[in-house]
N, C-alpha and C. Protein backbone atom coordinates (compact mmCIF):
# COMPACT_ATOMS: atom_id res chain seq x y z
N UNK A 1 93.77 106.57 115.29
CA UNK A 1 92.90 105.40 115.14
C UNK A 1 93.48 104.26 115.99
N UNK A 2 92.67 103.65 116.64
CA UNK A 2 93.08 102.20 117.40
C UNK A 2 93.33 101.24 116.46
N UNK A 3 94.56 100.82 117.38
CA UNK A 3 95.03 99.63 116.73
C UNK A 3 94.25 98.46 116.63
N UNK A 4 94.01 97.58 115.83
CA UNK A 4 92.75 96.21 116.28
C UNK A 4 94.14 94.91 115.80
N UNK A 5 93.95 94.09 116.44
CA UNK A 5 94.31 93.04 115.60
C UNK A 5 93.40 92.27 115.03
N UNK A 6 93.78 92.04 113.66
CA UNK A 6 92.97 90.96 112.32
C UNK A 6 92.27 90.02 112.83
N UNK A 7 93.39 89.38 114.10
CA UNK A 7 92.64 88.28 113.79
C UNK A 7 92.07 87.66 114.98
N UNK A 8 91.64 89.10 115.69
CA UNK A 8 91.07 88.93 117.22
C UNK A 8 89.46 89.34 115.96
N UNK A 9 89.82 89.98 115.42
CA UNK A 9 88.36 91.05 114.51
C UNK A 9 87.75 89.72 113.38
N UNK A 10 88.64 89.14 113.12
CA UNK A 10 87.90 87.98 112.58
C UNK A 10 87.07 86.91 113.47
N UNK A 11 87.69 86.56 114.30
CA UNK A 11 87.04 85.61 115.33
C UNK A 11 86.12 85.99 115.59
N UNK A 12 85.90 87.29 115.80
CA UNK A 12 84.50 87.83 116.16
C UNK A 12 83.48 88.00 115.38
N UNK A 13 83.93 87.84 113.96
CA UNK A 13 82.73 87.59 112.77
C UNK A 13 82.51 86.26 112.42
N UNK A 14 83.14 85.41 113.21
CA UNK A 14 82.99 83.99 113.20
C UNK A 14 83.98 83.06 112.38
N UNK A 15 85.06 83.72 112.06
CA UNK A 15 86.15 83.09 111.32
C UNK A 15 87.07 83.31 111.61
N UNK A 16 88.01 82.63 110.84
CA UNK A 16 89.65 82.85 111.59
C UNK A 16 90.22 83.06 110.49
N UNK A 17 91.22 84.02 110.90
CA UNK A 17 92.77 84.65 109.89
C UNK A 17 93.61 84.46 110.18
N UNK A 18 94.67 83.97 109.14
CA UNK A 18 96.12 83.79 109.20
C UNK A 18 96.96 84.62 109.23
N UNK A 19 96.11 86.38 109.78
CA UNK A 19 96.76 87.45 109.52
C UNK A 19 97.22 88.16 110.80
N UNK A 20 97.17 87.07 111.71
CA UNK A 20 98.03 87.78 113.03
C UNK A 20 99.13 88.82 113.27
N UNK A 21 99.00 89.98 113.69
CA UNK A 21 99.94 90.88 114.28
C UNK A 21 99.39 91.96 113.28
N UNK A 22 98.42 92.09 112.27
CA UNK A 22 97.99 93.09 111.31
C UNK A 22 97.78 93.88 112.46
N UNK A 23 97.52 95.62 111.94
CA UNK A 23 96.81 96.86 112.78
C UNK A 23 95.95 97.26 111.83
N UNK A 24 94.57 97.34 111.98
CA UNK A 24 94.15 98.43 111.16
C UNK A 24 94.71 100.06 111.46
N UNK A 25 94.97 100.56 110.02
CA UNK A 25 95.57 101.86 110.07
C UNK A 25 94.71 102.71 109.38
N UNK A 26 93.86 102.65 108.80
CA UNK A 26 93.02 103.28 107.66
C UNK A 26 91.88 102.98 107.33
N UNK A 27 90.46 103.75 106.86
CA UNK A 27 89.50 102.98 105.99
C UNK A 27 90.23 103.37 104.09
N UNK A 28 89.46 102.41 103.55
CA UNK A 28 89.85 102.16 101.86
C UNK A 28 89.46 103.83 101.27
N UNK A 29 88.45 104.18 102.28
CA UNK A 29 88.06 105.55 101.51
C UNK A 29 89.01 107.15 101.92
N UNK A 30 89.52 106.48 102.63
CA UNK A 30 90.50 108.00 103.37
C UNK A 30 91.61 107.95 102.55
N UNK A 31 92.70 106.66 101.78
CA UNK A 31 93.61 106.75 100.59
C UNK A 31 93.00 106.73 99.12
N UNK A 32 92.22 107.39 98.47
CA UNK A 32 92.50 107.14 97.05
C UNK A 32 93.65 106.86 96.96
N UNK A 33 93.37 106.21 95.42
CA UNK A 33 94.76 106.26 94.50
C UNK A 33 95.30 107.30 93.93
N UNK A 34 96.47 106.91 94.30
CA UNK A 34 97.51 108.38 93.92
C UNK A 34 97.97 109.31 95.30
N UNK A 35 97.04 108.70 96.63
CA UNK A 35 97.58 109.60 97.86
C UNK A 35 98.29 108.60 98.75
N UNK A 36 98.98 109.50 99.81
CA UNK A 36 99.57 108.56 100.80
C UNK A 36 99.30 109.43 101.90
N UNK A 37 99.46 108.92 103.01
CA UNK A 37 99.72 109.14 104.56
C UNK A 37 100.56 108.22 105.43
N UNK A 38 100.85 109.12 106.63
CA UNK A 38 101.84 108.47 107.47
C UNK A 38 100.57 107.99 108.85
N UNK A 39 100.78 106.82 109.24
CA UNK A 39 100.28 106.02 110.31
C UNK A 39 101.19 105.15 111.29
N UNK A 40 100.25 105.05 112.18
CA UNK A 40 101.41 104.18 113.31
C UNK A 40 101.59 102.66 113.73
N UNK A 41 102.48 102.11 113.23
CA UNK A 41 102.03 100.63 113.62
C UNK A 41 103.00 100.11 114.39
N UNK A 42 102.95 99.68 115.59
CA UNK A 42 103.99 99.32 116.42
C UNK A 42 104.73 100.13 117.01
N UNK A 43 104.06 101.64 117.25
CA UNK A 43 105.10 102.46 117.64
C UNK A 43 106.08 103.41 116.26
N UNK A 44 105.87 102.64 115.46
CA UNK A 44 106.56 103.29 114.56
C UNK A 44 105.81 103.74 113.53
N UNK A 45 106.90 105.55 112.80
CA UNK A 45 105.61 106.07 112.02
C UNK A 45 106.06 105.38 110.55
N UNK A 46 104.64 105.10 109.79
CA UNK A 46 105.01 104.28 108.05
C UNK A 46 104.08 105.16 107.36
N UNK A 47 104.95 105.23 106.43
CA UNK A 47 104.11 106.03 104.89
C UNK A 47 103.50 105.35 103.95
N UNK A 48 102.16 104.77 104.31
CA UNK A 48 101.20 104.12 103.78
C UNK A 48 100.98 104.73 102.47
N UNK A 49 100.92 104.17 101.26
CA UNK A 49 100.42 104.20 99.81
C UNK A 49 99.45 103.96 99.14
N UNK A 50 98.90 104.33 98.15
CA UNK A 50 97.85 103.77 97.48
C UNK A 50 98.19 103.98 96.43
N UNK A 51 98.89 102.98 95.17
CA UNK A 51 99.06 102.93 93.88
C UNK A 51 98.23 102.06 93.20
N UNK A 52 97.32 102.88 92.31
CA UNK A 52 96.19 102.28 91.44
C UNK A 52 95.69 101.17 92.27
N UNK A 53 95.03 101.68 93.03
CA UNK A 53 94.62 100.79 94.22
C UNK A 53 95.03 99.81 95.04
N UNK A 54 96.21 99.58 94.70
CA UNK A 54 96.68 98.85 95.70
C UNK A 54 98.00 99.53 96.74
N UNK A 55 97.86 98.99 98.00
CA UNK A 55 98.10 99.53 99.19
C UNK A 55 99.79 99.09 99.47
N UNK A 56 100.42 100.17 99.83
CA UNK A 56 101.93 99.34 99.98
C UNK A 56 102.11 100.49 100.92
N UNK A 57 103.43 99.93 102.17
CA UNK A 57 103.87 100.74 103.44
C UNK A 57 105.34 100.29 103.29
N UNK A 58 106.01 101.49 103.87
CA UNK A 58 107.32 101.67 104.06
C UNK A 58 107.43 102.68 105.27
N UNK A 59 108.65 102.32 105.82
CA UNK A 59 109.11 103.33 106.97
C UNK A 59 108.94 104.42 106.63
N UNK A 60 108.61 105.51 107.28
CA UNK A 60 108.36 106.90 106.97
C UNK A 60 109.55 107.52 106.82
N UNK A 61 110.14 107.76 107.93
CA UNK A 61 111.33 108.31 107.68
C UNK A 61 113.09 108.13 106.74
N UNK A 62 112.65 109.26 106.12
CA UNK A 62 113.92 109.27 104.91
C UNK A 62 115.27 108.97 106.12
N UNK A 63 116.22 107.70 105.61
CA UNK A 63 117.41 107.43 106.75
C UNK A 63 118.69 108.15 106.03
N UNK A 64 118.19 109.22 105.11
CA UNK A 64 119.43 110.49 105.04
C UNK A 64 119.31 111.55 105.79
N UNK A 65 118.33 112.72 106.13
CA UNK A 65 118.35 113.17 107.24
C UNK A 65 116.91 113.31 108.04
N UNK A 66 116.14 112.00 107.16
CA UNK A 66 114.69 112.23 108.20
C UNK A 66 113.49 112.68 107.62
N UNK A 67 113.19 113.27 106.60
CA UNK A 67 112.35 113.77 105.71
C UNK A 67 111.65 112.55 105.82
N UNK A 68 110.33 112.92 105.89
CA UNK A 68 108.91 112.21 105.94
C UNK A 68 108.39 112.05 104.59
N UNK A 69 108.45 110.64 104.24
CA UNK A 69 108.29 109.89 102.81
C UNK A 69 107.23 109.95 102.28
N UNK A 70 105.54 109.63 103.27
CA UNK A 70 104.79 109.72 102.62
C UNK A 70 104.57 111.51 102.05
N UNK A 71 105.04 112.49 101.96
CA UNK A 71 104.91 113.80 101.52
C UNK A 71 105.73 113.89 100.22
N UNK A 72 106.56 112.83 100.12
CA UNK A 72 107.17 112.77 98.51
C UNK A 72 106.56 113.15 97.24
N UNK A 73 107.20 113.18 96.67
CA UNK A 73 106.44 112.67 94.99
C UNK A 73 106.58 111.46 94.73
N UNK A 74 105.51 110.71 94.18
CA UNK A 74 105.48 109.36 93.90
C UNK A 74 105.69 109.32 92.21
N UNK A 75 106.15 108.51 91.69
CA UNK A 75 106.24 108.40 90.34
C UNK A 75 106.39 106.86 89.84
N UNK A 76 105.10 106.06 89.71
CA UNK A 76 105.28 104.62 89.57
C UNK A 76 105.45 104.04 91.02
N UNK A 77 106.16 102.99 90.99
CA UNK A 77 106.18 102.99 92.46
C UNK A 77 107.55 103.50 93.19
N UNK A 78 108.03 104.36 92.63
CA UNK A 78 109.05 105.37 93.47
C UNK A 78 108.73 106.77 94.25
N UNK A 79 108.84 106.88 95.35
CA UNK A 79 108.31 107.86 96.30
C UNK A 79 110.01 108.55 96.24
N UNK A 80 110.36 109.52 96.25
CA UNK A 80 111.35 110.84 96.23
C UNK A 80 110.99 111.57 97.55
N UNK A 81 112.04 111.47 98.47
CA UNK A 81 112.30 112.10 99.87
C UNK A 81 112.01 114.04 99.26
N UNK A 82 111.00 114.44 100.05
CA UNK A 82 110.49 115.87 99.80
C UNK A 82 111.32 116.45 100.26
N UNK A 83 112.61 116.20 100.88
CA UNK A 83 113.97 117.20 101.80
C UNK A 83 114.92 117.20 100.40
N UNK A 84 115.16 115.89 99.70
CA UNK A 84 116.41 115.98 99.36
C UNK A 84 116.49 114.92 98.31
N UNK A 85 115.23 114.53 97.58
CA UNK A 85 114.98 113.80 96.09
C UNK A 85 115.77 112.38 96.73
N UNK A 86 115.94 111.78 97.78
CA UNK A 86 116.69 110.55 97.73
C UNK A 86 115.11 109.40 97.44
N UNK A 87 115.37 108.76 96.79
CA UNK A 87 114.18 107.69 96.16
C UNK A 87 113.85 106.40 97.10
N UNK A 88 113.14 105.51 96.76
CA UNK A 88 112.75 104.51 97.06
C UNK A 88 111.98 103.76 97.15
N UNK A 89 111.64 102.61 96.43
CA UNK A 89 110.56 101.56 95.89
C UNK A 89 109.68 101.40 96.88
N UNK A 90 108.55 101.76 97.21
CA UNK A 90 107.56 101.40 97.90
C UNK A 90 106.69 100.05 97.86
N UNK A 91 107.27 99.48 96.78
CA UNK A 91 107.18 98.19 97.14
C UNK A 91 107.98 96.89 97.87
N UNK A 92 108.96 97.47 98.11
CA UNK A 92 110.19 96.84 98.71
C UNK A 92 111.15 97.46 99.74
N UNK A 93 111.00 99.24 99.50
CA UNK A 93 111.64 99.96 100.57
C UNK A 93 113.50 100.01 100.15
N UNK A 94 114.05 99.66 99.08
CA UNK A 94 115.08 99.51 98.49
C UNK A 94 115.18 100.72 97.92
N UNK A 95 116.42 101.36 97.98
CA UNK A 95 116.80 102.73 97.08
C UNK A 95 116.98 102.68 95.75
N UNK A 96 116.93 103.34 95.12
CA UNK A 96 116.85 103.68 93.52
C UNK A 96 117.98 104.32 92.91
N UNK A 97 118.75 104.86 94.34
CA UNK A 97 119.81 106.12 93.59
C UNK A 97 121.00 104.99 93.68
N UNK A 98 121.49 104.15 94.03
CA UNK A 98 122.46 103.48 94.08
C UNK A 98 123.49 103.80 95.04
N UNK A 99 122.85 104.59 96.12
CA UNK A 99 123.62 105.36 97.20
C UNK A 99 123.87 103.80 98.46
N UNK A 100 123.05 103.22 98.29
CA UNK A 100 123.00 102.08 99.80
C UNK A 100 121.55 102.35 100.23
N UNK A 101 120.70 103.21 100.78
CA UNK A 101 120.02 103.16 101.83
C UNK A 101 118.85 102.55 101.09
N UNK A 102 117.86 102.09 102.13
CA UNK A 102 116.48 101.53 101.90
C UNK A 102 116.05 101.86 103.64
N UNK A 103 114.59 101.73 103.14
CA UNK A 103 113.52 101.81 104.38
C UNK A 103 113.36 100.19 104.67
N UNK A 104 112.53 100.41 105.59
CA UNK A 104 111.92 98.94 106.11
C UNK A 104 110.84 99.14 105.25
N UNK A 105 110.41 97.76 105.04
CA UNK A 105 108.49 97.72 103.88
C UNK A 105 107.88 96.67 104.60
N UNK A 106 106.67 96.87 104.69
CA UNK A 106 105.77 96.06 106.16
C UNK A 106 104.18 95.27 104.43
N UNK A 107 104.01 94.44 105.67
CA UNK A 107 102.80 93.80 104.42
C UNK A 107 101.49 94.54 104.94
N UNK A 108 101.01 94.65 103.56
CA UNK A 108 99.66 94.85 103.46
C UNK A 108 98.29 94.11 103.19
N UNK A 109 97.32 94.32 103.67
CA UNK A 109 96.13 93.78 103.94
C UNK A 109 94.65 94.67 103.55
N UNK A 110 94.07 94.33 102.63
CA UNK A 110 92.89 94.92 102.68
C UNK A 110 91.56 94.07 103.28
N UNK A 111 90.51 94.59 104.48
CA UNK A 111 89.58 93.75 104.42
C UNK A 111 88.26 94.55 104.82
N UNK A 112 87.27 93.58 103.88
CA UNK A 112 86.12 94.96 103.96
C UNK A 112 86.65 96.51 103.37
N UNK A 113 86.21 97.19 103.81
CA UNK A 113 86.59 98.47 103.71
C UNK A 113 87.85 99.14 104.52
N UNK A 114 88.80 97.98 105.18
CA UNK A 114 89.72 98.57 105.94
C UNK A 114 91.08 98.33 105.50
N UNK A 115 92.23 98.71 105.72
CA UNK A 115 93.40 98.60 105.72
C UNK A 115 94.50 98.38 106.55
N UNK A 116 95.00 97.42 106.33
CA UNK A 116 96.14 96.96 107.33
C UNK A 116 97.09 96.58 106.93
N UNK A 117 97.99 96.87 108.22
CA UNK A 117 99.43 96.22 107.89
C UNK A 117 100.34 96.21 109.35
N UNK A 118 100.85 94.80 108.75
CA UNK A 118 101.45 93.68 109.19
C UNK A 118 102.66 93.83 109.34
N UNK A 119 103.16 92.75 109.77
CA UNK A 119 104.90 92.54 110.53
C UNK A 119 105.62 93.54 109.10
N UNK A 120 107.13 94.08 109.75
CA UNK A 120 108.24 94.03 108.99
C UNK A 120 108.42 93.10 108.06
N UNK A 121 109.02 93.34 106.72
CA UNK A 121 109.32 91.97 106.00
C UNK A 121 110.58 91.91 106.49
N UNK A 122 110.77 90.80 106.04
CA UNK A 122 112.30 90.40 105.94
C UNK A 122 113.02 90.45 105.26
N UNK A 123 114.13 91.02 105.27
CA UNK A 123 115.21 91.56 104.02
C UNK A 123 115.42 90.24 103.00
């Protein structure tokens, strides 16, 4: 899917957004709740979420040996690396096991029927 930015796509419906640097990655109907997928934003791949409808992204890749996050088990908002059970809050990208590691977690955007997401947060 092409990348759009927010807030070139707003201007063009006649308004303006404060949501500069968003990508659309998704429509609302391709994640139910309860699924995830991996998408590309910036070059980089993220394991997009859908918990009870609302939308949360984290780096895809597990930084123990690489295992692809959105294929986890999710349980609340903890996603479990499908290689090797290492955890991590998909709302924040922070580990659970008390080992050190965390992902990067990027913001999310719903508009209309689409889905996006935005810059890296900041630690």
């Amino acid at each position: 899917m092409r990348a759009v930015n927010l807030l070139e796509r707003t201007k063009e419906r006649g308004r303006c957004s404060m949501l500069e640097g968003f990508q659309s990655v998704a429509l609302v109907a391709e994640l139910p709740p309860g699924k995830s997928k991996a998408v590309m934003v910036n070059n980089r791949e993220v394991a997009l979420f859908n918990i009870d409808g609302k939308y949360y992204a984290i780096h895809n890749i597990c930084p123990h040996e690489g295992g692809p996050l959105c294929e986890g088990r999710v349980k609340g908002f903890v996603v479990a690396c499908p290689w090797h059970d290492l955890a991590f809050d998909v709302r924040n990208g922070r580990g659970t096991d008390g080992g050190g590691y965390c992902v990067g977690s990027y913001e999310v955007q719903v508009e209309g029927a689409e889905v996006f997401v935005g810059p890296r947060r900041k630690a």
